[in-house]
C-alpha atoms as a PDB file:
ATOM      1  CA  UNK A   1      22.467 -20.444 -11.922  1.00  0.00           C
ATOM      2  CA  UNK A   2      22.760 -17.664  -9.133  1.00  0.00           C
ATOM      3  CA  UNK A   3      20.603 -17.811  -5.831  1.00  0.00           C
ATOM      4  CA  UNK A   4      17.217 -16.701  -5.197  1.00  0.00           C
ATOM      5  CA  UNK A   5      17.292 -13.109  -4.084  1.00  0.00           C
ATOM      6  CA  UNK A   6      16.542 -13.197   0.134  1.00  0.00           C
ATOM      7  CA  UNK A   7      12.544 -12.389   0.238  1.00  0.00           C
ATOM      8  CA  UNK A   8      12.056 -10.937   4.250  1.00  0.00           C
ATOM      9  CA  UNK A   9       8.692 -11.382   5.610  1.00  0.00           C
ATOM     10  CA  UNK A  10       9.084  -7.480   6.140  1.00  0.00           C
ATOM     11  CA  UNK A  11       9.013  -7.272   2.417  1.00  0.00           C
ATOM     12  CA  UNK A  12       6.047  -9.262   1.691  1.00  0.00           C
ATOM     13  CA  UNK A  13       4.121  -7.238   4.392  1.00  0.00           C
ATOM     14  CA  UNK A  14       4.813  -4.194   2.866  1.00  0.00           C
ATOM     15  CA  UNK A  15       3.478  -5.462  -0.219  1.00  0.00           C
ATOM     16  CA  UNK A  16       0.408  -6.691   1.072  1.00  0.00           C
ATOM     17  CA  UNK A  17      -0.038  -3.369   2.910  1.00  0.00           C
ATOM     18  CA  UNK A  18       0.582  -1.616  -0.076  1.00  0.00           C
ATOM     19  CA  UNK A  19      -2.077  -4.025  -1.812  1.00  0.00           C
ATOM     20  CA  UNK A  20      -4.686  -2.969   0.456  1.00  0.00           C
ATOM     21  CA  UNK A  21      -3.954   0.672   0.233  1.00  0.00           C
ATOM     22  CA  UNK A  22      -4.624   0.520  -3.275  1.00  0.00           C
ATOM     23  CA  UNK A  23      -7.573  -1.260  -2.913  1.00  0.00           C
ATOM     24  CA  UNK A  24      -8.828   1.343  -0.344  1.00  0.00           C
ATOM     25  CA  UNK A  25      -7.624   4.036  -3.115  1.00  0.00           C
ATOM     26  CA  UNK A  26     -10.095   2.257  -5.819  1.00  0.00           C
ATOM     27  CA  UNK A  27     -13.065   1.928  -3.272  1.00  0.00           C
ATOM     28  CA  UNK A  28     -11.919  -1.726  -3.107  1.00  0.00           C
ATOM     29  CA  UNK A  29     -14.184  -4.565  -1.366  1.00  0.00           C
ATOM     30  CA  UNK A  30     -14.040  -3.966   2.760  1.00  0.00           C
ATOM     31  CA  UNK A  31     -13.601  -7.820   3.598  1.00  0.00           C
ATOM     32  CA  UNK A  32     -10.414  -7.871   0.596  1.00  0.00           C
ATOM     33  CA  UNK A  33      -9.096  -5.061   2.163  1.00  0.00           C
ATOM     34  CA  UNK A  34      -8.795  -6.357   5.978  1.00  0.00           C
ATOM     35  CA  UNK A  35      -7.234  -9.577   4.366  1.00  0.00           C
ATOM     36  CA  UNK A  36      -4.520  -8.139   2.851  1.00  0.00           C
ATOM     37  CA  UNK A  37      -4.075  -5.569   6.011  1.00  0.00           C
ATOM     38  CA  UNK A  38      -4.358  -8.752   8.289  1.00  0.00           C
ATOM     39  CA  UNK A  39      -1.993 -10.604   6.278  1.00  0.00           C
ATOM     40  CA  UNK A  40       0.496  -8.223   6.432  1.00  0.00           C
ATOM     41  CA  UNK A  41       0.168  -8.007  10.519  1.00  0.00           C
ATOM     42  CA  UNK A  42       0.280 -11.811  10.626  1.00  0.00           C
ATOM     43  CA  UNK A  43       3.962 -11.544   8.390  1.00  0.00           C
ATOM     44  CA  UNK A  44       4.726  -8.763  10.580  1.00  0.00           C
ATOM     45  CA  UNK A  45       4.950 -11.380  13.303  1.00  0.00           C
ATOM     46  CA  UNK A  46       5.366 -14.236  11.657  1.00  0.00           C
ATOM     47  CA  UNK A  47       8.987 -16.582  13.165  1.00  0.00           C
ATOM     48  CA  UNK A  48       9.681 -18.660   9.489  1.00  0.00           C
ATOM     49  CA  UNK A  49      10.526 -17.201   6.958  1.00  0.00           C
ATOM     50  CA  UNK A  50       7.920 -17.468   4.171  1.00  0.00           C
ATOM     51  CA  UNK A  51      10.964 -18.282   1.911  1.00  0.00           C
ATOM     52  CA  UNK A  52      11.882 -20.844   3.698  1.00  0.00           C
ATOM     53  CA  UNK A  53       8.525 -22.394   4.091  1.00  0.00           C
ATOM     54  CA  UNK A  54       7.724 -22.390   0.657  1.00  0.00           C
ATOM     55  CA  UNK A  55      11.180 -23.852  -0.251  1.00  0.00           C
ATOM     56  CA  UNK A  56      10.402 -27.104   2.845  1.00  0.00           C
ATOM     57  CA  UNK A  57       7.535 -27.417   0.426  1.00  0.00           C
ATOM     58  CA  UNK A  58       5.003 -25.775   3.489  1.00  0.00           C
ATOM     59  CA  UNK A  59       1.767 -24.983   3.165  1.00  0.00           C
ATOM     60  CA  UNK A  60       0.985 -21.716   3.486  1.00  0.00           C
ATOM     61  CA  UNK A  61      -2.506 -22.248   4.336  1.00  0.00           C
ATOM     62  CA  UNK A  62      -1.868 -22.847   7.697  1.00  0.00           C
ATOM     63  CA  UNK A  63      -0.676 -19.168   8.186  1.00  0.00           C
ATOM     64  CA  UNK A  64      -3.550 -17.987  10.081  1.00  0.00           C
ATOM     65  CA  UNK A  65      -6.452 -16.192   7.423  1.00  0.00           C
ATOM     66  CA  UNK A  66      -4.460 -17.348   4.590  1.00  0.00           C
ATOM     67  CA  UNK A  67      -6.165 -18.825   1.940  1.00  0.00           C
ATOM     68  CA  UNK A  68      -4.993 -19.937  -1.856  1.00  0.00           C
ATOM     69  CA  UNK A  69      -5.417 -16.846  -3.256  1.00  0.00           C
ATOM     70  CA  UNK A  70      -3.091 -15.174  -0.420  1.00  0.00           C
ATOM     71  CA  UNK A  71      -0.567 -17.902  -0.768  1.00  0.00           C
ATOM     72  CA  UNK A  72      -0.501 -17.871  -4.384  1.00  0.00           C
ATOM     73  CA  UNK A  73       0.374 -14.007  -4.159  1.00  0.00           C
ATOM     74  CA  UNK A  74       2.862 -14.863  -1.498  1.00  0.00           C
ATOM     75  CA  UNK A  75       4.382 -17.809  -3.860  1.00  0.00           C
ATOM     76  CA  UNK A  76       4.294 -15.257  -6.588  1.00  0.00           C
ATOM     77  CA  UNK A  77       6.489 -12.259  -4.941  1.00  0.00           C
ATOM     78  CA  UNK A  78       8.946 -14.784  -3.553  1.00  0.00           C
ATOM     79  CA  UNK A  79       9.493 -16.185  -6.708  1.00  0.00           C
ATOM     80  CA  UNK A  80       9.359 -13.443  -9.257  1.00  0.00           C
ATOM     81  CA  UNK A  81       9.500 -10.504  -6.797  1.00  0.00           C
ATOM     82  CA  UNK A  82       6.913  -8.725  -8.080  1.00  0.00           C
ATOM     83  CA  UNK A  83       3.358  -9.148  -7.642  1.00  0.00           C
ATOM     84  CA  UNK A  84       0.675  -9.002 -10.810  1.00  0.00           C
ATOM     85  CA  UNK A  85      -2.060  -7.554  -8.285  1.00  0.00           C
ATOM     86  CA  UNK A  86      -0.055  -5.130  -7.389  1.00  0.00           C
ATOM     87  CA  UNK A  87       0.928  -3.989 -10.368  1.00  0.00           C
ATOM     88  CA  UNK A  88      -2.377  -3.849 -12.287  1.00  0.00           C
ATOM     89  CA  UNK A  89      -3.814  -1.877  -9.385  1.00  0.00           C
ATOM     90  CA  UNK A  90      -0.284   0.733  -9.977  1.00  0.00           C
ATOM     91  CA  UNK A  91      -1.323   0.637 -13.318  1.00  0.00           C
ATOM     92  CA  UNK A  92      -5.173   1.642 -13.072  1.00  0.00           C
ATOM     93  CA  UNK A  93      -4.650   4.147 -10.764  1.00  0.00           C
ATOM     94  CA  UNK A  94      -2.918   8.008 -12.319  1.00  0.00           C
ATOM     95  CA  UNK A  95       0.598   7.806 -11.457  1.00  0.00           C
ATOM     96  CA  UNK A  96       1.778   9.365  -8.498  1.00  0.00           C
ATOM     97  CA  UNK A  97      -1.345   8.801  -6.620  1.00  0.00           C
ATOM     98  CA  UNK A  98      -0.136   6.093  -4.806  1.00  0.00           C
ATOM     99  CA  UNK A  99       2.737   8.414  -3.408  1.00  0.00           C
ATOM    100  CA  UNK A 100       0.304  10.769  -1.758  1.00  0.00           C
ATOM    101  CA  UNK A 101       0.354   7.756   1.123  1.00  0.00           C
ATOM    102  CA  UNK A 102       4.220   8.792   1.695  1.00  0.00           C
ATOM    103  CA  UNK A 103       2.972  12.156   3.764  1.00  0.00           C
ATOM    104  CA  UNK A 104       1.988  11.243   7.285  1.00  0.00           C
ATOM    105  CA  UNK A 105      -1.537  11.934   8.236  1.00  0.00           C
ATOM    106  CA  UNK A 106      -2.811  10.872   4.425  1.00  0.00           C
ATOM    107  CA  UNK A 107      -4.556   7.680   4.185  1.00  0.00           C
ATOM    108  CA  UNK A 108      -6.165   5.902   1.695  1.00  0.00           C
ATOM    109  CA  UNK A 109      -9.254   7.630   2.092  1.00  0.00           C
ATOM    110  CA  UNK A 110      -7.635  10.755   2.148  1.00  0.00           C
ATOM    111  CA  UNK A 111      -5.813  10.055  -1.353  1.00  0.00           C
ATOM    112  CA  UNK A 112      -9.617   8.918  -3.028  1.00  0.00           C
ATOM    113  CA  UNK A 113     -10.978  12.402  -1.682  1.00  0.00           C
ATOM    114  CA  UNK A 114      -8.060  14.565  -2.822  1.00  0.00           C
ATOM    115  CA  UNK A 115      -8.342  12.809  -6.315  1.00  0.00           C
ATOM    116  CA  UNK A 116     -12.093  12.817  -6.693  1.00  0.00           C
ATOM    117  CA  UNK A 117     -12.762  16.560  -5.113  1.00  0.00           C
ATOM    118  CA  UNK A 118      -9.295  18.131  -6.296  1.00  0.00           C
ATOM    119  CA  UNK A 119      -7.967  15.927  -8.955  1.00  0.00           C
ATOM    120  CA  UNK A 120      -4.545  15.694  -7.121  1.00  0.00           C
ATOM    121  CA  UNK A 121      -2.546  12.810  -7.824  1.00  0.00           C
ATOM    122  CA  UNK A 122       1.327  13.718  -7.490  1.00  0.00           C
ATOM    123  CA  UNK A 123       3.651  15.634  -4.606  1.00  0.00           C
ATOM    124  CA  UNK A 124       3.293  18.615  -6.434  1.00  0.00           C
ATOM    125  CA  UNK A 125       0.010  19.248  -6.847  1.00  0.00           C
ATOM    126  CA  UNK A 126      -0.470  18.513  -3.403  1.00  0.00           C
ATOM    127  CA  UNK A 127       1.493  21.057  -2.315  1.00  0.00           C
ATOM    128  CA  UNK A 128      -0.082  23.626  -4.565  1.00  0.00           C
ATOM    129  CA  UNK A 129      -3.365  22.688  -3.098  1.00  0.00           C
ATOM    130  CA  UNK A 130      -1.830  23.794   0.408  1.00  0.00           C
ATOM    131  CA  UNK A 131      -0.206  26.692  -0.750  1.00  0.00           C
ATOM    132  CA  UNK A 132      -2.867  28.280  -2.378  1.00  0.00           C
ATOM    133  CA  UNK A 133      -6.018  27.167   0.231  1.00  0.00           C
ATOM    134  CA  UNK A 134      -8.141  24.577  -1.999  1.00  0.00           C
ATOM    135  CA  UNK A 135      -6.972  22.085   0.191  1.00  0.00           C
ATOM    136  CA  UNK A 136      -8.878  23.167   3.042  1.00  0.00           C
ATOM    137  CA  UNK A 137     -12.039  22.771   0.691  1.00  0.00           C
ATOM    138  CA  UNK A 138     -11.574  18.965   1.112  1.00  0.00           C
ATOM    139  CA  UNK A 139     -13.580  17.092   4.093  1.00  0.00           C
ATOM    140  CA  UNK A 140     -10.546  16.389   6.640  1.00  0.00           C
ATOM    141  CA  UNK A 141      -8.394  19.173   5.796  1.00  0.00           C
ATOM    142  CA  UNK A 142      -8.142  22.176   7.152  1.00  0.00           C
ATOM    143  CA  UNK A 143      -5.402  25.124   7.581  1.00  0.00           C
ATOM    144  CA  UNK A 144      -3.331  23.294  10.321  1.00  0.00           C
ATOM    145  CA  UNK A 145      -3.432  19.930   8.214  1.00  0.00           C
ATOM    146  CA  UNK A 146      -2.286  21.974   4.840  1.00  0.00           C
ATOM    147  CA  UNK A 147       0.617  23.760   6.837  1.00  0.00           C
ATOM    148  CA  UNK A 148       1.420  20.069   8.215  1.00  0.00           C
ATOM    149  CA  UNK A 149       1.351  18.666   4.333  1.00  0.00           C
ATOM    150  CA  UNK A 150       3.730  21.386   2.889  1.00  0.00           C
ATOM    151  CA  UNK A 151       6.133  21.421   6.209  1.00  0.00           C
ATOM    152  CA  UNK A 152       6.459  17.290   5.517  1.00  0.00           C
ATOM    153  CA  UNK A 153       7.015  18.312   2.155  1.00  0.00           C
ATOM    154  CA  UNK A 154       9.497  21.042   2.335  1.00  0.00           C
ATOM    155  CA  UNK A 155      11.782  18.058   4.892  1.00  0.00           C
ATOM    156  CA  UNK A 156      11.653  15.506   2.161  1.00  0.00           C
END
């Protein structure tokens, strides 16, 4: 039987992260949101590894605003390395949408009001939007933020 892959508490932050991001995307509860974001600052700076406490039998309840429901995801990704959450969310949302995040300067409030004003969900209708000015129509955007977008673009 080979070895459990190596799960890094860097890894399970960016999930949770990611997690909260997507809830942000969907207009997702506030209080679920700052869970997952704290969670992901409390790995962050976590000493144990999660792996390691969950394999000495731990309880990861005593991680600081963790409850069952945050363990059990944590549980989850170390043992199956995926997350279901994570993945229904990937799936609701268009695909692509969640890459909008990748560009500096784009949040997740940011991604909801290019999708809902401009219907942008991928790279390259983002950088259409800049290129031909509808971007600018967008609360939060204006000429020096499109010319930011398509120069982060152009140095992927």
């Amino acid at each position: 039987m080979p070895a459990p892959a190596v799960v890094h508490n860097a890894d399970l932050a960016n999930v949770m992260r990611e997690i909260a991001d997507l809830l942000e995307i969907k207009g997702g509860n506030p209080f679920r949101i700052r869970a997952y974001r704290n969670l992901a600052r409390t790995l962050d700076a976590l000493g144990p590894s999660v792996q390691t406490m969950l394999a000495e039998q731990r309880d990861l309840d005593e991680l600081p605003g963790v409850g069952p429901d945050l363990a059990g995801k944590l549980a989850e990704i170390v043992r199956t390395g995926s997350c279901a959450l994570r993945e229904q969310l990937l799936a609701e949302l268009p695909a692509g949408l969640h890459t909008l995040l990748s560009i500096p300067g784009i949040g997740p409030r940011k991604v909801m009001a290019l999708y809902r004003e401009l219907g942008i969900h991928n790279l390259d209708q983002l950088a259409a939007a800049a290129r031909d000015g509808s971007l600018c129509s967008v609360r939060g955007f204006g000429e020096h933020a499109a010319q930011r977008i398509l120069e982060n673009l152009q140095s992927r």
